[in-house]
Structure formats: structure tokens, C-alpha cells
N, C-alpha and C. Protein backbone atom coordinates (compact mmCIF):
# COMPACT_ATOMS: atom_id res chain seq x y z
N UNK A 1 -16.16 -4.74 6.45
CA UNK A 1 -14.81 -4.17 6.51
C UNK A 1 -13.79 -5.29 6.76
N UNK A 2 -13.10 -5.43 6.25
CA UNK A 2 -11.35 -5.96 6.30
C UNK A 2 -10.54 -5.15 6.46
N UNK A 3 -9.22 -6.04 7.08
CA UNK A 3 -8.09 -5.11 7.43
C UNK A 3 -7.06 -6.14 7.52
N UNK A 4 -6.12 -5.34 6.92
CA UNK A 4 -4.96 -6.05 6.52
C UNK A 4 -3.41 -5.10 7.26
N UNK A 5 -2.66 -5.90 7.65
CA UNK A 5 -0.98 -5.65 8.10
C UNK A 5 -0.25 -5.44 7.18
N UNK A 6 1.06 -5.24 7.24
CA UNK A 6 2.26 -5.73 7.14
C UNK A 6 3.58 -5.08 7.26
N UNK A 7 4.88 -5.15 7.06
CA UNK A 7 5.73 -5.53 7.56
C UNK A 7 5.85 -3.27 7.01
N UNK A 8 5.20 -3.14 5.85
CA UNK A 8 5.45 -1.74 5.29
C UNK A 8 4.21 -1.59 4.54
N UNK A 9 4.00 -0.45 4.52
CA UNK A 9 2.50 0.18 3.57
C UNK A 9 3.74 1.00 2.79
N UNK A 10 3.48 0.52 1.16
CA UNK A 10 3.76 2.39 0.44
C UNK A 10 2.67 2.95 -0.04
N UNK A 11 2.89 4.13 0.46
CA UNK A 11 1.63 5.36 -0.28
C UNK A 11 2.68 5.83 -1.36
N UNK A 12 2.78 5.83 -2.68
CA UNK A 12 3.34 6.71 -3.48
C UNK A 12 3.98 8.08 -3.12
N UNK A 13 2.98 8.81 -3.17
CA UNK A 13 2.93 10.31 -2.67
C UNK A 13 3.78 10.78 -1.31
N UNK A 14 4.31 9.65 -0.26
CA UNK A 14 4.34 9.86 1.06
C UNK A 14 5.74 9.05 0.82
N UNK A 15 6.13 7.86 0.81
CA UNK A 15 6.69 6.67 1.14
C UNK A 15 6.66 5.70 1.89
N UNK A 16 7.34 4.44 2.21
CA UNK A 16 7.08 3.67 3.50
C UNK A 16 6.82 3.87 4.24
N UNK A 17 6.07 3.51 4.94
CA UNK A 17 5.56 3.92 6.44
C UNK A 17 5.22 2.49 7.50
N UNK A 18 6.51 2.17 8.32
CA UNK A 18 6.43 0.55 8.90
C UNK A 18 4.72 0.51 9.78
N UNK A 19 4.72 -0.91 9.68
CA UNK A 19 3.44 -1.66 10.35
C UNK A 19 2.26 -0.84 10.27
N UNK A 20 1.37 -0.56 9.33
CA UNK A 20 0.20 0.26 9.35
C UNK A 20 -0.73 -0.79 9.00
N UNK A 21 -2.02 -0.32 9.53
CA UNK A 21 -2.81 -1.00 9.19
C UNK A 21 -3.98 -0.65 8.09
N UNK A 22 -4.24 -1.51 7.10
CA UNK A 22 -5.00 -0.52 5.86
C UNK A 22 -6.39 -1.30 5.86
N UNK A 23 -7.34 -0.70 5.99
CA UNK A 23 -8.75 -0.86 6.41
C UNK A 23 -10.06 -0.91 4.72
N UNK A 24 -10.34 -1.64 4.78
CA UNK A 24 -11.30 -1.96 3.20
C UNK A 24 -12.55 -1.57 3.26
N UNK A 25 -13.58 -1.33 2.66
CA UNK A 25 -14.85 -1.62 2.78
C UNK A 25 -14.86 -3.02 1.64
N UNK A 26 -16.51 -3.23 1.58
CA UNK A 26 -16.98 -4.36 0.77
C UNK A 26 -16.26 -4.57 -0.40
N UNK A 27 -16.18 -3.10 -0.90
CA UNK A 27 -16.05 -2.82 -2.76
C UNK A 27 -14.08 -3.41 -2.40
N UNK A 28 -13.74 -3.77 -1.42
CA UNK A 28 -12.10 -3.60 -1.31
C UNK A 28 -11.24 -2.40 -1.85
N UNK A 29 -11.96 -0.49 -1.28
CA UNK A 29 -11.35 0.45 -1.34
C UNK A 29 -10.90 1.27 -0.24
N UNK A 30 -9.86 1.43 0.24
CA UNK A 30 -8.91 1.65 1.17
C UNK A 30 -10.15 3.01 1.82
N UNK A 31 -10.37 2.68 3.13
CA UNK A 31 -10.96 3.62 4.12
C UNK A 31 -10.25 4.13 5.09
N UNK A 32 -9.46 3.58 5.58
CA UNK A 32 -8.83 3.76 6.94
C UNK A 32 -7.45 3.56 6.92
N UNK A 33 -6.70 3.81 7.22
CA UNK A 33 -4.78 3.69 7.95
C UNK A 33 -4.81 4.09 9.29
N UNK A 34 -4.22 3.09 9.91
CA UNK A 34 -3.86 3.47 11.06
C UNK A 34 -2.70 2.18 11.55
N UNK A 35 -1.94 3.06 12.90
CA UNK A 35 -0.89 2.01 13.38
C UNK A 35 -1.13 0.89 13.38
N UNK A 36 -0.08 0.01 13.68
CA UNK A 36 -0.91 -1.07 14.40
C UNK A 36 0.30 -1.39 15.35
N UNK A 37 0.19 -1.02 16.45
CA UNK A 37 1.07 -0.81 17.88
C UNK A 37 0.95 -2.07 18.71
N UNK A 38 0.21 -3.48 18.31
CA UNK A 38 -0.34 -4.25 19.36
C UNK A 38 -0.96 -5.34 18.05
N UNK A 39 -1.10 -6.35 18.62
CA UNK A 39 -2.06 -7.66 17.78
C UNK A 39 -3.53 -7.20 18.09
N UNK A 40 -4.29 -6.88 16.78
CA UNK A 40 -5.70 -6.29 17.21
C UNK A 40 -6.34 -7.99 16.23
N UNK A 41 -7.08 -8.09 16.78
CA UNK A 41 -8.79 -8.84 16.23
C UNK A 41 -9.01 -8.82 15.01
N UNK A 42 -9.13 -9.47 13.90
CA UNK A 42 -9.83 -9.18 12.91
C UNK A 42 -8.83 -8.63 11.65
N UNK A 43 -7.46 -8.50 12.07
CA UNK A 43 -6.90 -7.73 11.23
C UNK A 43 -5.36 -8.92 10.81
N UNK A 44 -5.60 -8.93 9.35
CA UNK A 44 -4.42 -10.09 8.64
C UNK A 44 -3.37 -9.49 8.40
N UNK A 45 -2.40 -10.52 8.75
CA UNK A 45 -0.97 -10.04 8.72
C UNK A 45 -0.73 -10.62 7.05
N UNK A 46 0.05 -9.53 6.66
CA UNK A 46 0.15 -10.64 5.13
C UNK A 46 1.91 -9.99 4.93
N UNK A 47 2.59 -10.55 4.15
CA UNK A 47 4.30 -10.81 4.13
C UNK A 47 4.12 -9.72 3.18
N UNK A 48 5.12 -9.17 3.31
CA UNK A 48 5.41 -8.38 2.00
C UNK A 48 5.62 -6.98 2.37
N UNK A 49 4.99 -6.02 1.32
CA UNK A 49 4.45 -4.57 1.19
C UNK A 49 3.24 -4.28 0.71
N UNK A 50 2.13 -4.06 1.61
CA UNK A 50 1.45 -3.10 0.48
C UNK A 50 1.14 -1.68 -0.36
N UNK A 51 0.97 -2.08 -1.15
CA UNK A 51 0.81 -0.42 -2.20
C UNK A 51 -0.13 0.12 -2.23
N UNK A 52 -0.50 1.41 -2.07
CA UNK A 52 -1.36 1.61 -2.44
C UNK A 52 -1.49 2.76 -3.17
N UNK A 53 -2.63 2.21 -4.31
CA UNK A 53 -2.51 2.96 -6.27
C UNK A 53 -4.03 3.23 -6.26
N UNK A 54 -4.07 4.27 -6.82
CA UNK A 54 -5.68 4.85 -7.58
C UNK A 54 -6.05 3.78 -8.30
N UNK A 55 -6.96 3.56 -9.06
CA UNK A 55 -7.33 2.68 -9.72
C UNK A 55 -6.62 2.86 -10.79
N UNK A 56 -6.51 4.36 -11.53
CA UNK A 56 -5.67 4.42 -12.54
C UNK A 56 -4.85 3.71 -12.88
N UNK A 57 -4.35 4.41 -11.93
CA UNK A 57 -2.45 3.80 -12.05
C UNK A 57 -2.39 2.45 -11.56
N UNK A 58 -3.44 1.56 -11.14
CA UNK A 58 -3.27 0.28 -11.30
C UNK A 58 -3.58 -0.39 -12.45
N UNK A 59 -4.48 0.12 -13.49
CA UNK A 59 -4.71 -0.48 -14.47
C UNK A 59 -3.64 -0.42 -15.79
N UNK A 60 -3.28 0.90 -15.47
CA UNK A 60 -2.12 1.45 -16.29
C UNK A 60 -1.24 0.53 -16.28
N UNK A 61 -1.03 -0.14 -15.22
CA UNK A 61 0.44 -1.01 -14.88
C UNK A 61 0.05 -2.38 -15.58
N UNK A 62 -1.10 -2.64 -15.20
CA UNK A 62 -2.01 -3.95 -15.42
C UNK A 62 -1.56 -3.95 -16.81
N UNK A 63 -2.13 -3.10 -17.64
CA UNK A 63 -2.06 -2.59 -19.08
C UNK A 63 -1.06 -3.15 -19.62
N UNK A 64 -0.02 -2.58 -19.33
CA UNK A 64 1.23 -2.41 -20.15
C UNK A 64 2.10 -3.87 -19.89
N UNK A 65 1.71 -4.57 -18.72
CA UNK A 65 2.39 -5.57 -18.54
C UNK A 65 3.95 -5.84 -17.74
N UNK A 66 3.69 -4.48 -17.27
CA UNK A 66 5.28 -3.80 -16.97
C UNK A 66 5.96 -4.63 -15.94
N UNK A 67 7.33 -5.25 -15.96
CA UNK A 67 8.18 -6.20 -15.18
C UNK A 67 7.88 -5.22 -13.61
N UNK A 68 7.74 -5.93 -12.59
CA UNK A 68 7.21 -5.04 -11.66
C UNK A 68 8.67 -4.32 -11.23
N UNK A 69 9.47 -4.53 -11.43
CA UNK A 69 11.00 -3.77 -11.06
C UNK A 69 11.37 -2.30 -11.61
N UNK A 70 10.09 -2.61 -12.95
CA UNK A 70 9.88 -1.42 -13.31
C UNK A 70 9.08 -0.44 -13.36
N UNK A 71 8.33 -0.87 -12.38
CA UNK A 71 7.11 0.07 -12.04
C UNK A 71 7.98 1.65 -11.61
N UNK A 72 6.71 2.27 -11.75
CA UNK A 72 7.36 3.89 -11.43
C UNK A 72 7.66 4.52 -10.71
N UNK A 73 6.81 3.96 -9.32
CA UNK A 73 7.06 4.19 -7.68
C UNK A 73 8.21 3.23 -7.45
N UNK A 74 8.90 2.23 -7.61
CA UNK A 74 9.60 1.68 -7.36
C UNK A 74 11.12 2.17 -8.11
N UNK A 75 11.20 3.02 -8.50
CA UNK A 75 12.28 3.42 -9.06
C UNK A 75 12.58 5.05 -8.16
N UNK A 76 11.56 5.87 -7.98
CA UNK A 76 11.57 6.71 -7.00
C UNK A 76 12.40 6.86 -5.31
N UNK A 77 12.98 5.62 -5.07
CA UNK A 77 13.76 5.73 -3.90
C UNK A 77 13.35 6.86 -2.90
N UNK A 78 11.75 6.17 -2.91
CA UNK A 78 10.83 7.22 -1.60
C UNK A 78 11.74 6.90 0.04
N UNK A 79 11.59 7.47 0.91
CA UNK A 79 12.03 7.63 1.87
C UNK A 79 11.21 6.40 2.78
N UNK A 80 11.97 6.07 3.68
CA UNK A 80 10.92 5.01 4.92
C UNK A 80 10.82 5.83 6.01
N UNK A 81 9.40 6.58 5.88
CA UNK A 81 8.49 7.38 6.77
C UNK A 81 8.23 6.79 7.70
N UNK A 82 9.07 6.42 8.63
CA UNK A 82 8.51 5.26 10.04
C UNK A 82 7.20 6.16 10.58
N UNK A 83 7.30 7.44 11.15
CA UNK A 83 6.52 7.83 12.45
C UNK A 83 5.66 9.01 11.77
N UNK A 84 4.79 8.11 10.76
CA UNK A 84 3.70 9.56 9.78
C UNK A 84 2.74 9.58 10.51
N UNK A 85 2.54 11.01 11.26
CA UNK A 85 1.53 10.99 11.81
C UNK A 85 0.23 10.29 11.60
N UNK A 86 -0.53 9.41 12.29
CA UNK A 86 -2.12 9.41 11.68
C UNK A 86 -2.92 10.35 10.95
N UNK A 87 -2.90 11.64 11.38
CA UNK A 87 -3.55 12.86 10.99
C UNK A 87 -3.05 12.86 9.48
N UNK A 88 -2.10 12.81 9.61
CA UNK A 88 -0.95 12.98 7.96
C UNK A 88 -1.85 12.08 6.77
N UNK A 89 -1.86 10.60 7.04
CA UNK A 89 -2.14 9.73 6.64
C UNK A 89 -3.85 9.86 6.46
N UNK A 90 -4.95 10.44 6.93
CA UNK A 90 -6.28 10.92 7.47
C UNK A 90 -6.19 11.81 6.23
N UNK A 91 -5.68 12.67 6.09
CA UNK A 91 -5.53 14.27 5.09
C UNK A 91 -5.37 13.67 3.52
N UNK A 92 -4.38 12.82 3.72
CA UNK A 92 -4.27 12.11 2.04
C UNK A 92 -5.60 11.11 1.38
N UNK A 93 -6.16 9.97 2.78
CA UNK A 93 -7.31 9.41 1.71
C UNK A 93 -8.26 10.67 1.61
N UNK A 94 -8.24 11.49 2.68
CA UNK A 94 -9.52 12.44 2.72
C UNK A 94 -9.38 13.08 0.90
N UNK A 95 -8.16 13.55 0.66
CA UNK A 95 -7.89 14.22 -0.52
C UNK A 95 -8.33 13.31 -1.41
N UNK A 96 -8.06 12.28 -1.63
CA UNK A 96 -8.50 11.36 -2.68
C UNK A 96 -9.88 10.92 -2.97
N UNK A 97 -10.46 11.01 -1.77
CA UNK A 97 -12.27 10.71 -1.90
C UNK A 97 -12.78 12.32 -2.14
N UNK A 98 -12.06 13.15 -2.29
CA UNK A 98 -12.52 14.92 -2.39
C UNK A 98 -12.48 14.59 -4.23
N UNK A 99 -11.39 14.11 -4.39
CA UNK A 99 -11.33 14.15 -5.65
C UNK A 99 -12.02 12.91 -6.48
N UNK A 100 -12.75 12.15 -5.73
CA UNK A 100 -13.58 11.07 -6.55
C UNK A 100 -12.53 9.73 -6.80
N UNK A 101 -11.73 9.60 -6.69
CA UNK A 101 -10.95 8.84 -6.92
C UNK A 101 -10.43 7.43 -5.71
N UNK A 102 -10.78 6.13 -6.04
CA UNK A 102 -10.51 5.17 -5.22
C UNK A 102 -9.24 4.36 -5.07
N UNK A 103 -8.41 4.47 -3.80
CA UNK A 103 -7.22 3.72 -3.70
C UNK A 103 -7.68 2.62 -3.15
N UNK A 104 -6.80 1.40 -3.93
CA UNK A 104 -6.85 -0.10 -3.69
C UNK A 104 -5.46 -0.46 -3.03
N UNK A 105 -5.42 -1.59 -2.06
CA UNK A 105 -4.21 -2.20 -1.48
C UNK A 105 -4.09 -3.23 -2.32
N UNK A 106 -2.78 -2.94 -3.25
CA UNK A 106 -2.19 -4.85 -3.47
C UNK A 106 -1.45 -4.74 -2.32
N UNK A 107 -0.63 -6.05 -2.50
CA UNK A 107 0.23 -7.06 -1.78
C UNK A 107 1.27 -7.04 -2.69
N UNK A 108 2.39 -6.62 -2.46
CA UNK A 108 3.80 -7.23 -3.30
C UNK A 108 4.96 -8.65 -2.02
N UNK A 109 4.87 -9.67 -3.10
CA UNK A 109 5.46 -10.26 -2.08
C UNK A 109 6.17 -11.68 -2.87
N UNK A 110 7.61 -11.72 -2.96
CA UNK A 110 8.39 -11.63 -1.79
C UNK A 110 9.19 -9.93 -2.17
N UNK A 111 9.35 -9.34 -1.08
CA UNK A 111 9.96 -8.10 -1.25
C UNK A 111 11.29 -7.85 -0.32
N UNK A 112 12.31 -7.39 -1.31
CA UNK A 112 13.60 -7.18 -0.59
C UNK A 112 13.79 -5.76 0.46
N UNK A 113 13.64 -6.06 1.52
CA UNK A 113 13.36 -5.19 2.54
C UNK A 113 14.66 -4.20 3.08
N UNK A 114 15.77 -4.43 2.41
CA UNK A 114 17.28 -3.89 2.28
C UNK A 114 16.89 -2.96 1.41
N UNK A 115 16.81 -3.12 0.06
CA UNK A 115 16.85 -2.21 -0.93
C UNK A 115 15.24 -1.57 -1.25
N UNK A 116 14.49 -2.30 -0.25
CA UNK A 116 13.34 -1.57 -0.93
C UNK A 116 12.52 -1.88 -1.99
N UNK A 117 13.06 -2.80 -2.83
CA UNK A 117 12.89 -2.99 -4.58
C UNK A 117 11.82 -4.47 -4.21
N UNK A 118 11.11 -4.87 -5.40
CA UNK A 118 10.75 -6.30 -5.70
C UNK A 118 12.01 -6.67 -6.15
N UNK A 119 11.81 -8.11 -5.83
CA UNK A 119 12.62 -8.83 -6.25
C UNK A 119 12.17 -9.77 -7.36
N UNK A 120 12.70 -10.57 -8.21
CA UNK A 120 12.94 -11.16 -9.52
C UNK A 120 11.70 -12.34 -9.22
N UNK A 121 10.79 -12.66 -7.76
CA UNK A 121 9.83 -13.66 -8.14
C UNK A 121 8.77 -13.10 -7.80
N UNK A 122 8.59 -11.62 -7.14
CA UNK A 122 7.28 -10.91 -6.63
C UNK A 122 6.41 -11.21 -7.84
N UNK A 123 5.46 -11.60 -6.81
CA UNK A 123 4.01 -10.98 -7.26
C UNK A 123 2.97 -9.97 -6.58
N UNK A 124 2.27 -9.59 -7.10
CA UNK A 124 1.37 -8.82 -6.75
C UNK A 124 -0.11 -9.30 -6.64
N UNK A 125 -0.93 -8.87 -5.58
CA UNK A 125 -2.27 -9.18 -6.30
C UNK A 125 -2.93 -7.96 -5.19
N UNK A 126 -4.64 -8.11 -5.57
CA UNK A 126 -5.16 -6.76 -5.15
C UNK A 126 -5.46 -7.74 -3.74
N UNK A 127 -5.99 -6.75 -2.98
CA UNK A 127 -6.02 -7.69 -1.50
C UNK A 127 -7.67 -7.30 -0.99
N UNK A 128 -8.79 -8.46 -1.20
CA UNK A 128 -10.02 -8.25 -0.82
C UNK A 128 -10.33 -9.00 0.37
């Protein structure tokens, strides 16, 4: 298991949600969210945002080559969900492993934290 920080998690479905912590197994598919209220052990801080996408809809993006400004969640002007319950966050991967389906954490980074948006040098990559 790995576990990764940062400054914002987006869940699509939900929106921002500050300082969470997103938890991997081996395969690098999202198991766990939870706060992170304190400097814990074992767990990397990384700059940015991470996303997190079904595999689908990561390949889809992969696919098409799409300028990341134009990705589809990023045009959505989701809300910044500071205080989502854990339980909240528990109910959504649960739904996604009901339905067979694996969410991955990239990294977007550098990200404009005013507007929300990537900015003109982000990159992305998947985070193992």
C-alpha cells in the first residue's frame, strides 16, 4: 500500500475536497480516502491536485489527446467540498468496486488554486 497527499483531491462526482489522503494497493487502485488532520508516516505529500478517474475516462482522455484545460471535469466548476464526511467518501469507492470498476489517482501539477483550472504548463501523470 501507498499513500499519497495533497493540497486538494477531486472526485468528479463530489468535487474538491481539501487535504485528503488517497490510499493505493500494489495494482496503484484507489482503496482508501481519508483526512489527513496531522503529518502521518508513510504518506507523500505531492503539489498539485489529485484526480480521481475510472479507468475509462482516463483512457478516453489519454485517447483523444485532449489539452488538459479541456478536460470535462474541469470545465464543470464543481464546488470545494472542504468537510465531506469520511462515511460520504467510504459510500462512493464502495459504489465503484460494486460496480467492477477501478479508480486511479493522477497528479495534476502546477495547478491554479484561485480558479480551480490547470494551468497552460500542467502535467499529469498516474501516481504509483
Amino acid at each position: 500500500m501507498k499513500r499519497f497527499a495533497s493540497h486538494y483531491l477531486l472526485i468528479p462526482d463530489i468535487g474538491f475536497i481539501k487535504q485528503q489522503v488517497v490510499e493505493i494497493n500494489d495494482e496503484g487502485i484507489v482503496q482508501n480516502i481519508f483526512p489527513l488532520t496531522e503529518e502521518i508516516e508513510s504518506v507523500e505529500w505531492m503539489p498539485g491536485v489529485i484526480v480521481l478517474f475510472p479507468v475509462s475516462r482516463m483512457e478516453e482522455i489519454e485517447n483523444t489527446g485532449m489539452n488538459l484545460k479541456n478536460i470535462p471535469v474541469f470545465q464543470l466548476n464543481l464546488p470545494v467540498a472542504a468537510n465531506q464526511p469520511s462515511h460520504c467518501l467510504g459510500k462512493f469507492l464502495d459504489e465503484f468496486q460494486r460496480r467492477g470498476e477501478a479508480l486511479l489517482p493522477y497528479l495534476f501539477y502546477p495547478f491554479d488554486f484561485i480558479s480551480m483550472q490547470p494551468v497552460d504548463g500542467t502535467r499529469h501523470r498516474l501516481l504509483r
